[in-house]
Protein backbone atom coordinates (compact mmCIF):
# COMPACT_ATOMS: atom_id res chain seq x y z
CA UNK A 1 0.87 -52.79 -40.50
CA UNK A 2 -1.38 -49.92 -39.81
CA UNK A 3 -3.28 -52.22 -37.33
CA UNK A 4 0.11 -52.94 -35.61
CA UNK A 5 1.24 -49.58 -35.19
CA UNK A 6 -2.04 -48.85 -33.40
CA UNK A 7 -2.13 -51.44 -31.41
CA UNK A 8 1.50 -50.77 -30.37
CA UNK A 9 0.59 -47.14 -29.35
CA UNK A 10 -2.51 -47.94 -27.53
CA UNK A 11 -0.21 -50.40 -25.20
CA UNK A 12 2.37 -48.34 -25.21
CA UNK A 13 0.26 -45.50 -24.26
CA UNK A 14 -1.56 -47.87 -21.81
CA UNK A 15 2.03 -48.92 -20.05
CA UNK A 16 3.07 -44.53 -19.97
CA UNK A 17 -0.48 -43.84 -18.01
CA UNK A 18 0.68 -46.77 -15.32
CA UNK A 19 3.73 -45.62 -14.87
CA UNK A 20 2.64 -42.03 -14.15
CA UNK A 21 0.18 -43.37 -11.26
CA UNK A 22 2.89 -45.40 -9.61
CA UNK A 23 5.11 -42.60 -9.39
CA UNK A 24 3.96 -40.45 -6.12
CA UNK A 25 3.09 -36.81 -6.17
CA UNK A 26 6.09 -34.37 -5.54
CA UNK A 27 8.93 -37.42 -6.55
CA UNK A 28 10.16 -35.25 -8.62
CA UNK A 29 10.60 -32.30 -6.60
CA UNK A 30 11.57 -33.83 -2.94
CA UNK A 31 11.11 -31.57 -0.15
CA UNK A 32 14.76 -30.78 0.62
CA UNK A 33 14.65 -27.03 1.15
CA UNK A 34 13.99 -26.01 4.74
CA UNK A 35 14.19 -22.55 6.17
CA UNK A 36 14.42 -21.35 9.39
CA UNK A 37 12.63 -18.33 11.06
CA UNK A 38 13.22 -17.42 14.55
CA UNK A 39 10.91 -15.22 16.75
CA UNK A 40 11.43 -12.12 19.32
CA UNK A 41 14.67 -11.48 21.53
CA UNK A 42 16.37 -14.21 19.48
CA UNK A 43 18.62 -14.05 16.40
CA UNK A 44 19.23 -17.08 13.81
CA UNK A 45 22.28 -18.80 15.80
CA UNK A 46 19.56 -20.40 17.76
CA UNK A 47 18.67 -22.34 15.32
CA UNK A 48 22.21 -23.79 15.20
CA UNK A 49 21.37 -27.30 16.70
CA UNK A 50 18.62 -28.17 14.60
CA UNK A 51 20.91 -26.78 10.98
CA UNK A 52 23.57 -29.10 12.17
CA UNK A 53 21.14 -31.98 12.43
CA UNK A 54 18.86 -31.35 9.43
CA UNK A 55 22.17 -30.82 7.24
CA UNK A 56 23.32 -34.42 8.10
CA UNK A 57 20.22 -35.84 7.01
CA UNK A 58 20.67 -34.37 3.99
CA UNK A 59 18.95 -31.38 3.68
CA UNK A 60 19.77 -27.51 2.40
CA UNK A 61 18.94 -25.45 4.90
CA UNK A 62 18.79 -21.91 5.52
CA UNK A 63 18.23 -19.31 8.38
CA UNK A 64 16.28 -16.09 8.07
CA UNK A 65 17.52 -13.15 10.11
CA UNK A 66 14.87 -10.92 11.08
CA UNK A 67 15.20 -7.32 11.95
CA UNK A 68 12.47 -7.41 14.16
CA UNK A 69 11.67 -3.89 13.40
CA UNK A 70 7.97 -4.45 11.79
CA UNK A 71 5.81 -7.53 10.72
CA UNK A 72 6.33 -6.33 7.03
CA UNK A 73 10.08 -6.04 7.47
CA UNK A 74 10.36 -9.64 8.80
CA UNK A 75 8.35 -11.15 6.30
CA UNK A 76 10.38 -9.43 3.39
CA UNK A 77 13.26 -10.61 5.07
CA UNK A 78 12.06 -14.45 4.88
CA UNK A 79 10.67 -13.67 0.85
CA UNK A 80 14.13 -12.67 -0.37
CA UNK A 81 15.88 -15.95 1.52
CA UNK A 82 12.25 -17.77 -0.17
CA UNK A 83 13.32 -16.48 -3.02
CA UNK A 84 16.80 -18.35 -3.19
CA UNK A 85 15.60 -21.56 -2.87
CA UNK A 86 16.00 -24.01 -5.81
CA UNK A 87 12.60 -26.56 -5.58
CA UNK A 88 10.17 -26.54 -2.82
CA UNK A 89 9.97 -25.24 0.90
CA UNK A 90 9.06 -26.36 3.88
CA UNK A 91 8.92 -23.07 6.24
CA UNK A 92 9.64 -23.17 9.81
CA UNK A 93 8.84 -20.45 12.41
CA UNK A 94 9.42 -19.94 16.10
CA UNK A 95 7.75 -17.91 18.30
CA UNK A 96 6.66 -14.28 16.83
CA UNK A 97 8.16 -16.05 13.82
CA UNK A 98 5.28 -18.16 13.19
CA UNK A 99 3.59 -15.04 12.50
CA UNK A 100 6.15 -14.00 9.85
CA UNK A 101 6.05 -17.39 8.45
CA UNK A 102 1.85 -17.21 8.66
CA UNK A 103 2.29 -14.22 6.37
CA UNK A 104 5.27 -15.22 4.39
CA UNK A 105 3.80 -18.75 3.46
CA UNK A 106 1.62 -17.89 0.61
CA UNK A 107 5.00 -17.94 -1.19
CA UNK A 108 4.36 -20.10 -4.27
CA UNK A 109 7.20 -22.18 -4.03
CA UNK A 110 6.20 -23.22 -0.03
CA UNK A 111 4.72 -26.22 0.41
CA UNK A 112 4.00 -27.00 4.05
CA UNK A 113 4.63 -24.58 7.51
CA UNK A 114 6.40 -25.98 10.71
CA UNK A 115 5.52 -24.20 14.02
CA UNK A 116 7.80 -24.56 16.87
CA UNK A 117 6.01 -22.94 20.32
CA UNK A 118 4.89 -20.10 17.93
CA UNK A 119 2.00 -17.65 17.73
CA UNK A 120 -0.61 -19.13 14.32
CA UNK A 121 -2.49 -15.50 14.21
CA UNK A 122 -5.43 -15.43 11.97
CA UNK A 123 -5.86 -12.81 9.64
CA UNK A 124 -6.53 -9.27 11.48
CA UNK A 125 -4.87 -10.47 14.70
CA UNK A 126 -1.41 -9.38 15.62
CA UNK A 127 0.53 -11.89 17.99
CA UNK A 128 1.25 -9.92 20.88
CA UNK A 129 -2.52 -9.63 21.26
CA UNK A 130 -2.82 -13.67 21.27
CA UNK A 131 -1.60 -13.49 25.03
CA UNK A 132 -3.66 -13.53 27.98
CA UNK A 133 -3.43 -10.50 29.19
CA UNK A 134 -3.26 -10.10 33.28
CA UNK A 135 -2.75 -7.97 36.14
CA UNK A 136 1.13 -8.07 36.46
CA UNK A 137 3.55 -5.84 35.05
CA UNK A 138 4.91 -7.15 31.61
CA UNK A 139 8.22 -9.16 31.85
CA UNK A 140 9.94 -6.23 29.46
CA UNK A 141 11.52 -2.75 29.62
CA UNK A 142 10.40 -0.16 26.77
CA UNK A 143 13.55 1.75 25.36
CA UNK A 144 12.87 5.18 24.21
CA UNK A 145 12.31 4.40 20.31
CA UNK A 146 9.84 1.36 21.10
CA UNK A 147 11.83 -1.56 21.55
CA UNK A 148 11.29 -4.04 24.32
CA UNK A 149 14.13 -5.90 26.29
CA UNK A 150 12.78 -9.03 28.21
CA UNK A 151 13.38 -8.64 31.96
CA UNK A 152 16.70 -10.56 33.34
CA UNK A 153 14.35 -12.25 35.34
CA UNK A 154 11.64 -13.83 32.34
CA UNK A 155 14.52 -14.41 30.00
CA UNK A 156 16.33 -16.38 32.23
CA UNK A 157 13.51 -18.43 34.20
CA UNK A 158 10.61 -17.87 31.86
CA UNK A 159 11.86 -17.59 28.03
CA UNK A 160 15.22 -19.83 28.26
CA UNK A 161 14.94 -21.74 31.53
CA UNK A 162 16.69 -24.78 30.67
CA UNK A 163 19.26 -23.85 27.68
CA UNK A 164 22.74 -23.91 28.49
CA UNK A 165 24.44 -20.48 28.42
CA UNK A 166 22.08 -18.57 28.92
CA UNK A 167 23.02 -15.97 30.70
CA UNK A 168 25.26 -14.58 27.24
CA UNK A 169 21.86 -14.96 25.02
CA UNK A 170 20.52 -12.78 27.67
CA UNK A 171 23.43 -10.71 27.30
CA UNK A 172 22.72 -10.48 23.54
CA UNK A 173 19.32 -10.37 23.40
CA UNK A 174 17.64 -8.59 20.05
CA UNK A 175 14.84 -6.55 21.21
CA UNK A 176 11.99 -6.42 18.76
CA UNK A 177 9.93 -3.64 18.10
CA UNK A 178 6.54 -3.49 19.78
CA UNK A 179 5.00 -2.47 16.07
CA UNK A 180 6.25 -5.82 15.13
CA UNK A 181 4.44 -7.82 17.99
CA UNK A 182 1.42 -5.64 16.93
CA UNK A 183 1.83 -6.18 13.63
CA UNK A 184 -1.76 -7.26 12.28
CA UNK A 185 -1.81 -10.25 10.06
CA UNK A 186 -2.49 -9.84 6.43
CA UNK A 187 -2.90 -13.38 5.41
CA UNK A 188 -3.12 -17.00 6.97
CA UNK A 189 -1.06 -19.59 4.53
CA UNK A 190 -2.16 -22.18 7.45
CA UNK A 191 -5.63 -22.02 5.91
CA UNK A 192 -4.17 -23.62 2.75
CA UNK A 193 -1.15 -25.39 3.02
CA UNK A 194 -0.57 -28.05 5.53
CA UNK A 195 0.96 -27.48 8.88
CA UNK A 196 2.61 -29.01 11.98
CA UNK A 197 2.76 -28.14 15.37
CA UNK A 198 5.60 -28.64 17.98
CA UNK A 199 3.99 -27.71 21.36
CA UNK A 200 5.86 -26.62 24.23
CA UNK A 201 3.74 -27.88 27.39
CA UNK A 202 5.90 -26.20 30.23
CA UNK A 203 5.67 -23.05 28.14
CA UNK A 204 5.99 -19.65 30.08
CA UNK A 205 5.89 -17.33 27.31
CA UNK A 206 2.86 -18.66 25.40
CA UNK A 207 0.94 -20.22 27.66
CA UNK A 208 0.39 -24.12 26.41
CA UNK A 209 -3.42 -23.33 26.25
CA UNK A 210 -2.95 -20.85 23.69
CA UNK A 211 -0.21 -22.74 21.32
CA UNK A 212 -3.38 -25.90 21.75
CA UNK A 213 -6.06 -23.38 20.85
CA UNK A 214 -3.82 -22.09 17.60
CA UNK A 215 -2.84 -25.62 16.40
CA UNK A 216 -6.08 -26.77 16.66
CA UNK A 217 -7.47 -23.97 14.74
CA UNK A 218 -4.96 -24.32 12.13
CA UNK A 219 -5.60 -28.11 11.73
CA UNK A 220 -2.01 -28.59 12.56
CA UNK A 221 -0.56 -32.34 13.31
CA UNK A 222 0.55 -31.57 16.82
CA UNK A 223 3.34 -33.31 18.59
CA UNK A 224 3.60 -32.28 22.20
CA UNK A 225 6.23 -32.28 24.60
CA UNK A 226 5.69 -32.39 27.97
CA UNK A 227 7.98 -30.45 30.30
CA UNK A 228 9.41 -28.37 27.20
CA UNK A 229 10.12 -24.49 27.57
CA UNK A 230 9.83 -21.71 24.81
CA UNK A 231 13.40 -22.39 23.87
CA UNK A 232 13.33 -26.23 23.79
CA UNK A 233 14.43 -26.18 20.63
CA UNK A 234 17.56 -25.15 21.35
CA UNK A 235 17.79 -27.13 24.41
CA UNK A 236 16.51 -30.08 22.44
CA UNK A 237 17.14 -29.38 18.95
CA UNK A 238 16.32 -33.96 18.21
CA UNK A 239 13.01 -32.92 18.92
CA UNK A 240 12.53 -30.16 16.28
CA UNK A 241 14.57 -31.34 13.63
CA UNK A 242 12.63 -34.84 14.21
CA UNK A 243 9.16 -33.36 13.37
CA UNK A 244 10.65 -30.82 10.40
CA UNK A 245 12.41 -34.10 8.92
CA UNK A 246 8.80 -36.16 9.20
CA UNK A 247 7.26 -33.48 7.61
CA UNK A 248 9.72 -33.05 4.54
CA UNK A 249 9.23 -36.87 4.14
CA UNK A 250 5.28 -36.38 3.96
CA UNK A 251 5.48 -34.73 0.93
CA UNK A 252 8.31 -36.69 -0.59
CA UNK A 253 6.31 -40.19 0.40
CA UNK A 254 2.92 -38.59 -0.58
């Protein structure tokens, strides 16, 4: 009887340990937690196309309002929404908010970053800097406490070229603090979590060249889109929400 017993347990044992390898890595915790960051002279509402998609497929989903006042201010913005989140996150950043999410990231319940046309600074750079810098005047007006406006002209033709309306969102604009676009990175959670990149190649705030050069140094899975502008992801929110959704599945699939 004793025999049987151990013989029983050994195959019983043997049947538990081949269960556990069929069952893939993060099953148990699918990726269904996604939260939004959005970058400079923007507010959350842009992010209203992709939520509406995302949410149909299933997903909780969450936007991070930034203040825009300092790198450290945004970043403990995006921790307390971080810290809300029931199961793992997959972060998304646009813009100056792929610096927040850059910092932000090292969150332990973050699994995997999303970049949409955004700045990947690497530890002691500040994303401002990450632009070539040139001969003609910058496309912004200072106000008096350090806040810079985007010129009618470069919001309408350069940042938001092809988005309907958007004359209003240059209307309501959030200026962001220059100490915030100088805001030097403090850690890189590209360097140890996985990443993707959704490039903007008709780009005329960050040049193309420079969101190539950052992917590439973050080993990010780039998708490109050719003829896209800094905002094309509220223009073409399919596109985002179709690279955010492939990543969540990466994890859940892995």
């Amino acid at each position: 009887m004793q025999q049987l017993l151990i013989t029983l347990a050994a195959a019983g044992a043997t049947a538990l340990s081949a269960a556990i390898m069929a069952v893939p890595a993060h099953s148990a915790e699918a990726v269904k937690n996604i939260v939004l960051v959005h970058g400079a002279w923007a507010d959350g509402s842009g992010w209203k196309g992709v939520y509406d998609i995302l949410k149909d497929r299933g997903y909780n989903v969450t936007i991070v309002q930034n203040p825009l006042t300092t790198l450290g201010d945004d970043v403990a913005a995006t921790d307390r929404v971080l810290a809300r989140q029931d199961g793992p996150v997959l972060l998304v950043g646009h813009s100056y908010g792929g610096s927040v999410i850059s910092e932000a990231g090292d969150a332990d319940n973050v699994v995997g970053l999303v970049y949409v046309a955004a700045f990947v600074p690497d530890i002691g750079e500040s994303p401002f800097a990450l632009l070539p810098q040139g001969d003609a005047p910058p496309p912004f007006t200072p106000s008096a406490d350090g806040f810079l406006f985007l010129t009618e002209e470069a919001f309408l033709y350069g940042f938001a070229p092809d988005v309907d309306g958007k004359e209003f969102l240059y209307a309501s604009q959030v200026p962001v603090a220059l100490a915030a676009g100088m805001g030097e990175q403090t850690v890189g959670a590209w360097k140890s979590k996985p990443s993707w990149y959704l490039l903007s190649a008709d780009d005329h705030i960050i040049p193309p060249d420079a969101q190539r050069m950052m992917s590439a140094r973050a080993g990010s899975t780039v998708v490109e889109r050719p003829g896209a502008s800094h905002l094309d992801f509220v223009a073409n929110p399919e596109a985002a929400a179709d690279l955010i959704d492939e990543a969540a599945k990466s994890f859940n699939a892995s």
